[in-house]
N, C-alpha and C. Protein backbone atom coordinates (compact mmCIF):
# COMPACT_ATOMS: atom_id res chain seq x y z
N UNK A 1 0.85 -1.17 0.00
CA UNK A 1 0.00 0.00 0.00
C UNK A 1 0.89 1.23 0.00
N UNK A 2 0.55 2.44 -0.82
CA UNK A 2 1.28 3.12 -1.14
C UNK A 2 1.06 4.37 0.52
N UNK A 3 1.56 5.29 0.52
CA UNK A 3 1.67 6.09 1.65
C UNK A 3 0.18 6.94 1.24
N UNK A 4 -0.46 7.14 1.89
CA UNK A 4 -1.61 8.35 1.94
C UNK A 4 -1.47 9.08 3.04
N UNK A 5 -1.37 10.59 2.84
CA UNK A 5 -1.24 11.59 3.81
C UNK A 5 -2.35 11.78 4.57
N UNK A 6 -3.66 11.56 3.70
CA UNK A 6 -5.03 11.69 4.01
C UNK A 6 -5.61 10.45 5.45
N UNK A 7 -4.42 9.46 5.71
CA UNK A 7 -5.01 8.75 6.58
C UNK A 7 -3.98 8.70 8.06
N UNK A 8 -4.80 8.07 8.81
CA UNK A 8 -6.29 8.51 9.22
C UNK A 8 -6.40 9.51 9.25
N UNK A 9 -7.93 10.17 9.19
CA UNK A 9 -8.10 10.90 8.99
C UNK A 9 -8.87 11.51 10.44
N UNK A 10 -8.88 13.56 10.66
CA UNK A 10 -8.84 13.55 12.25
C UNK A 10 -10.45 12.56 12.37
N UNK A 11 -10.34 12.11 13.52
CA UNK A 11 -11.70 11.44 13.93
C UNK A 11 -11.60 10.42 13.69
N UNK A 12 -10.91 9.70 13.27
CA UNK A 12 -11.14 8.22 12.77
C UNK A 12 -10.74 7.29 14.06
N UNK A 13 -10.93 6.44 14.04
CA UNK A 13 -10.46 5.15 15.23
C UNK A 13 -8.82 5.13 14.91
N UNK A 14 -8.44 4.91 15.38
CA UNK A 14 -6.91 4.19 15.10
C UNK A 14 -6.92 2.45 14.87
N UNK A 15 -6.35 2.40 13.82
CA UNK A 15 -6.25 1.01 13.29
C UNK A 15 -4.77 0.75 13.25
N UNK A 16 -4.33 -0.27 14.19
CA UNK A 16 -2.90 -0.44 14.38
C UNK A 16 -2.58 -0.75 12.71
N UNK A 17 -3.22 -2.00 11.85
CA UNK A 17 -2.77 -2.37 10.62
C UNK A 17 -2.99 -1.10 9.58
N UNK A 18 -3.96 -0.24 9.64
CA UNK A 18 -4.08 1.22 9.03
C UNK A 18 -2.06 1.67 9.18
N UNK A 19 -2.12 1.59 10.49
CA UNK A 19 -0.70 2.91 10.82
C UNK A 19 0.74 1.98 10.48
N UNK A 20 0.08 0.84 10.45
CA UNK A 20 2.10 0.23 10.49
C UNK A 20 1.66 0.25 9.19
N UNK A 21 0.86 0.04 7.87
CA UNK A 21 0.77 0.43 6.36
C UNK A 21 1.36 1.43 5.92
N UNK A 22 0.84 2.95 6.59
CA UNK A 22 1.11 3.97 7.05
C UNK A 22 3.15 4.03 7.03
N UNK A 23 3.41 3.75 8.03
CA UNK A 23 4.72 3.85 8.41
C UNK A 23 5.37 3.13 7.49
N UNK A 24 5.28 1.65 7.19
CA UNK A 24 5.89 1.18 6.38
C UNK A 24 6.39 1.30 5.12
N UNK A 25 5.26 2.32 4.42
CA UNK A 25 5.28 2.53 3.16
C UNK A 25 6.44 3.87 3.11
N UNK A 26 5.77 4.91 4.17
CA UNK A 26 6.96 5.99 4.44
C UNK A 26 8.58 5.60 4.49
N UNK A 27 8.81 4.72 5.25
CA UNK A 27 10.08 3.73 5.51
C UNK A 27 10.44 3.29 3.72
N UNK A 28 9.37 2.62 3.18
CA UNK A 28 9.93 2.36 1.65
C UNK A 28 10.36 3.93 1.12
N UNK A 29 9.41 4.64 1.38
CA UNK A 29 9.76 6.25 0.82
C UNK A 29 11.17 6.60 1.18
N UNK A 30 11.39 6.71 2.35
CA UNK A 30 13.05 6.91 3.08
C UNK A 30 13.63 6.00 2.21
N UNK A 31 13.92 5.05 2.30
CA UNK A 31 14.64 4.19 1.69
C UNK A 31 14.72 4.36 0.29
N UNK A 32 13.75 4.54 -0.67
CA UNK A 32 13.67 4.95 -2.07
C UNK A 32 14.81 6.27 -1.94
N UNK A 33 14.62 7.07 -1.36
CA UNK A 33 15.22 8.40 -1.40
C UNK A 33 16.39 8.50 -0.95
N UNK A 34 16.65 7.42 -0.37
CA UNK A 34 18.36 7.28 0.00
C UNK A 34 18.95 6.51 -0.88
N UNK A 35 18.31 5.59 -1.40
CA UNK A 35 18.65 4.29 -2.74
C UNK A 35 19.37 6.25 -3.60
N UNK A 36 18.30 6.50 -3.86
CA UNK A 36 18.79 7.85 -5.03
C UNK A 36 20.04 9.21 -4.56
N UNK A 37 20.04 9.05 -2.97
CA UNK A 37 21.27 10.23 -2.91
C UNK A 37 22.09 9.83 -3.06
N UNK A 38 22.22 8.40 -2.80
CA UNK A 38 23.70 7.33 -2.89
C UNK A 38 24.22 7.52 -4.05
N UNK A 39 23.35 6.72 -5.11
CA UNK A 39 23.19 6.94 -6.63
C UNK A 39 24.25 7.93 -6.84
N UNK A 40 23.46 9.16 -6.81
CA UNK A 40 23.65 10.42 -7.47
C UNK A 40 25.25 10.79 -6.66
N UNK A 41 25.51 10.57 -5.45
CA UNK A 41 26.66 10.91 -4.71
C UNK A 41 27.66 9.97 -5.19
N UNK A 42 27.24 8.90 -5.52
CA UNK A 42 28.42 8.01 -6.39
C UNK A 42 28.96 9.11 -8.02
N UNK A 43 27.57 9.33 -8.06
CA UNK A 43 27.86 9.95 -9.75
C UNK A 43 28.88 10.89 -9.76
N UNK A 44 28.47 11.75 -8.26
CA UNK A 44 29.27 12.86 -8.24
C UNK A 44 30.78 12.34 -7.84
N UNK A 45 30.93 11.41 -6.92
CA UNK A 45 32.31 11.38 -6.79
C UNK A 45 32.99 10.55 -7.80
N UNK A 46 32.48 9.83 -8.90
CA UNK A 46 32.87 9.76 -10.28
C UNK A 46 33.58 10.86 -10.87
N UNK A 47 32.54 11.91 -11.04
CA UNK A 47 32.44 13.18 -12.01
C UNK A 47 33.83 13.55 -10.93
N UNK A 48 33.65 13.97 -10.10
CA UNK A 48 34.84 14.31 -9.51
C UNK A 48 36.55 13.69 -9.47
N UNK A 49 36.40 12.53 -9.24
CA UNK A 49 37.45 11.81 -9.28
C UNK A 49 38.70 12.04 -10.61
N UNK A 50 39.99 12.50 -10.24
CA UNK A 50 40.79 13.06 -10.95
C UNK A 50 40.79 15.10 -11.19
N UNK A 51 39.79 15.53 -11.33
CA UNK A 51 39.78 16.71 -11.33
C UNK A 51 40.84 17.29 -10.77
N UNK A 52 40.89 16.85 -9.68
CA UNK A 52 42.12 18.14 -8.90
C UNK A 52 43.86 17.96 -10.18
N UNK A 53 44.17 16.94 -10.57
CA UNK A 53 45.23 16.23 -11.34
C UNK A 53 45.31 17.61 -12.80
N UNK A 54 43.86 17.75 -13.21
CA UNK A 54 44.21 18.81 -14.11
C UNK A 54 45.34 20.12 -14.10
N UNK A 55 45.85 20.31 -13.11
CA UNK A 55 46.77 21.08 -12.73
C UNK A 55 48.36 20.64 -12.94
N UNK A 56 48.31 19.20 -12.88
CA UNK A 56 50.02 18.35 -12.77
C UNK A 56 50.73 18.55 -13.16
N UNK A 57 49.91 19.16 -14.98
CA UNK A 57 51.20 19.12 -15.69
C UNK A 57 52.11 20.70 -15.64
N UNK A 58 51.92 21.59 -14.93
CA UNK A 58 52.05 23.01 -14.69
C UNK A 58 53.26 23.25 -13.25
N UNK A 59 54.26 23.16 -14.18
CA UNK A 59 55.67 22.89 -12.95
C UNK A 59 55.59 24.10 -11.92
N UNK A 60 55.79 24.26 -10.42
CA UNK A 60 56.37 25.25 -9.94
C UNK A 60 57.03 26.59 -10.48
N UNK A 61 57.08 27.49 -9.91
CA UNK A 61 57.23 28.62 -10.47
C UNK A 61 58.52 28.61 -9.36
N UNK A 62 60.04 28.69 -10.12
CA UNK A 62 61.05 29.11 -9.56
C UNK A 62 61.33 30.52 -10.14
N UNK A 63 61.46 31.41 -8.72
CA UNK A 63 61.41 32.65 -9.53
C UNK A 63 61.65 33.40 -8.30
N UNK A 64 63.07 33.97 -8.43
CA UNK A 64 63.89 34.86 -7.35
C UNK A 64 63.60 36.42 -8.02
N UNK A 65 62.99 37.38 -7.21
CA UNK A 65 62.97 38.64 -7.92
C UNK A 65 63.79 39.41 -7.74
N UNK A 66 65.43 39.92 -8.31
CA UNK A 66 66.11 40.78 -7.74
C UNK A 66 66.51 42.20 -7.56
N UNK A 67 65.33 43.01 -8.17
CA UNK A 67 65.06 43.81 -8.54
C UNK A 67 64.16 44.51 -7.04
N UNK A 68 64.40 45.79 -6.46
CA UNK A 68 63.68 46.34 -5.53
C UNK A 68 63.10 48.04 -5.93
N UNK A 69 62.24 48.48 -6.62
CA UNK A 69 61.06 47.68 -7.08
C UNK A 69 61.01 46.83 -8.41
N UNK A 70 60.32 45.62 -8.23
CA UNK A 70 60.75 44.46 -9.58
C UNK A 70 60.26 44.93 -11.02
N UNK A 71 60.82 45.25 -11.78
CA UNK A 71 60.96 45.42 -12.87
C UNK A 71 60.04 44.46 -14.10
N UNK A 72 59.25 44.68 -15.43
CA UNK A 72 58.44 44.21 -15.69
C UNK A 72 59.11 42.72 -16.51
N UNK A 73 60.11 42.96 -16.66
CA UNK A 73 60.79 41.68 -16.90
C UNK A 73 60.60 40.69 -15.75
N UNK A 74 60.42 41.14 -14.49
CA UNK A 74 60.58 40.57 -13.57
C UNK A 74 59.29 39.64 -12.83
N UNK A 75 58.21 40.43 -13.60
CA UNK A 75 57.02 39.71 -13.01
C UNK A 75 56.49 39.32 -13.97
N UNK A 76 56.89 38.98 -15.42
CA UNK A 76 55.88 38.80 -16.74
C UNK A 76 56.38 37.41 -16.61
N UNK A 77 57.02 36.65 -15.42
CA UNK A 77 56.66 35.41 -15.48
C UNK A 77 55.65 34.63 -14.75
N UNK A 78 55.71 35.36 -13.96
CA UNK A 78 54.61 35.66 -12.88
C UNK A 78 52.95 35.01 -13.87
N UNK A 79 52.57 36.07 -14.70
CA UNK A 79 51.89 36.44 -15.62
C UNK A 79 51.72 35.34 -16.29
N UNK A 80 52.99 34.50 -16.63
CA UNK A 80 52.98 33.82 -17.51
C UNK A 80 52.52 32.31 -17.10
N UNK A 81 52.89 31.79 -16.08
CA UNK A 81 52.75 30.97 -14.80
C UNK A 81 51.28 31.16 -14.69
N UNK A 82 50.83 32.30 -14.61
CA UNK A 82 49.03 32.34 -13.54
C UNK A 82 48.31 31.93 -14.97
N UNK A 83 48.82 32.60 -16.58
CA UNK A 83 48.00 31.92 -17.74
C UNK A 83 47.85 30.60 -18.06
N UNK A 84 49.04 30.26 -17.50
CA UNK A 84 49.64 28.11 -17.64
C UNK A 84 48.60 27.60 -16.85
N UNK A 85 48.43 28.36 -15.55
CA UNK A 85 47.52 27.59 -14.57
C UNK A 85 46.40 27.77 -15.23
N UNK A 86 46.13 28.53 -15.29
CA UNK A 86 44.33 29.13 -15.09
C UNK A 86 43.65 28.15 -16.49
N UNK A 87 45.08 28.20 -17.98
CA UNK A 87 44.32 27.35 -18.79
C UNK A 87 44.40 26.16 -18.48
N UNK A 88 45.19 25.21 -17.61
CA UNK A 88 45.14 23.74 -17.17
C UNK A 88 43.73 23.70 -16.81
N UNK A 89 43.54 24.46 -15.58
CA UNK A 89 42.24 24.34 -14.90
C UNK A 89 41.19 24.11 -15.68
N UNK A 90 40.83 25.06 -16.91
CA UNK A 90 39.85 24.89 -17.82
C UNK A 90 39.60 23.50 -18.64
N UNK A 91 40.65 22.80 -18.56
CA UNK A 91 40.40 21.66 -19.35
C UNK A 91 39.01 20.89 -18.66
């Protein structure tokens, strides 16, 4: 028996086999609805899995500035480094 909100209804007698129908079916409801977050939380940690790696191939930035104040030679690697990243990420 499927869940009805409508029962009992106010005034009615209480029917123990009415309410454990009642409950039971709700319990299939819970359970249906957790069968599906699982699901979907698997999907996601699929979809997820590896993502962070898109970044790997994008070496460290060794880069001593000796310049006080640094000079534009000095930070256009900088520049060049944050474009390497930012397009890894996009993949």
């Amino acid at each position: 028996m499927p869940f009805d909100p409508t029962k009992p209804a106010p005034g009615d007698d209480l029917d123990a086999v009415l309410i454990l129908a009642q409950l039971n079916a709700l319990k299939a409801l819970i359970d249906m609805q957790a069968a599906q977050i699982n699901s979907l939380q698997a999907q996601l940690n699929t979809g997820l899995a590896g993502t962070s790696s898109n970044s790997d191939a994008v070496a460290n930035l060794s880069l001593t500035i000796a310049n006080n104040p640094p000079q534009n030679f000095d930070v256009q690697p900088i520049a060049d480094k944050l474009d390497e990243l930012i397009n890894a990420l996009r993949r």
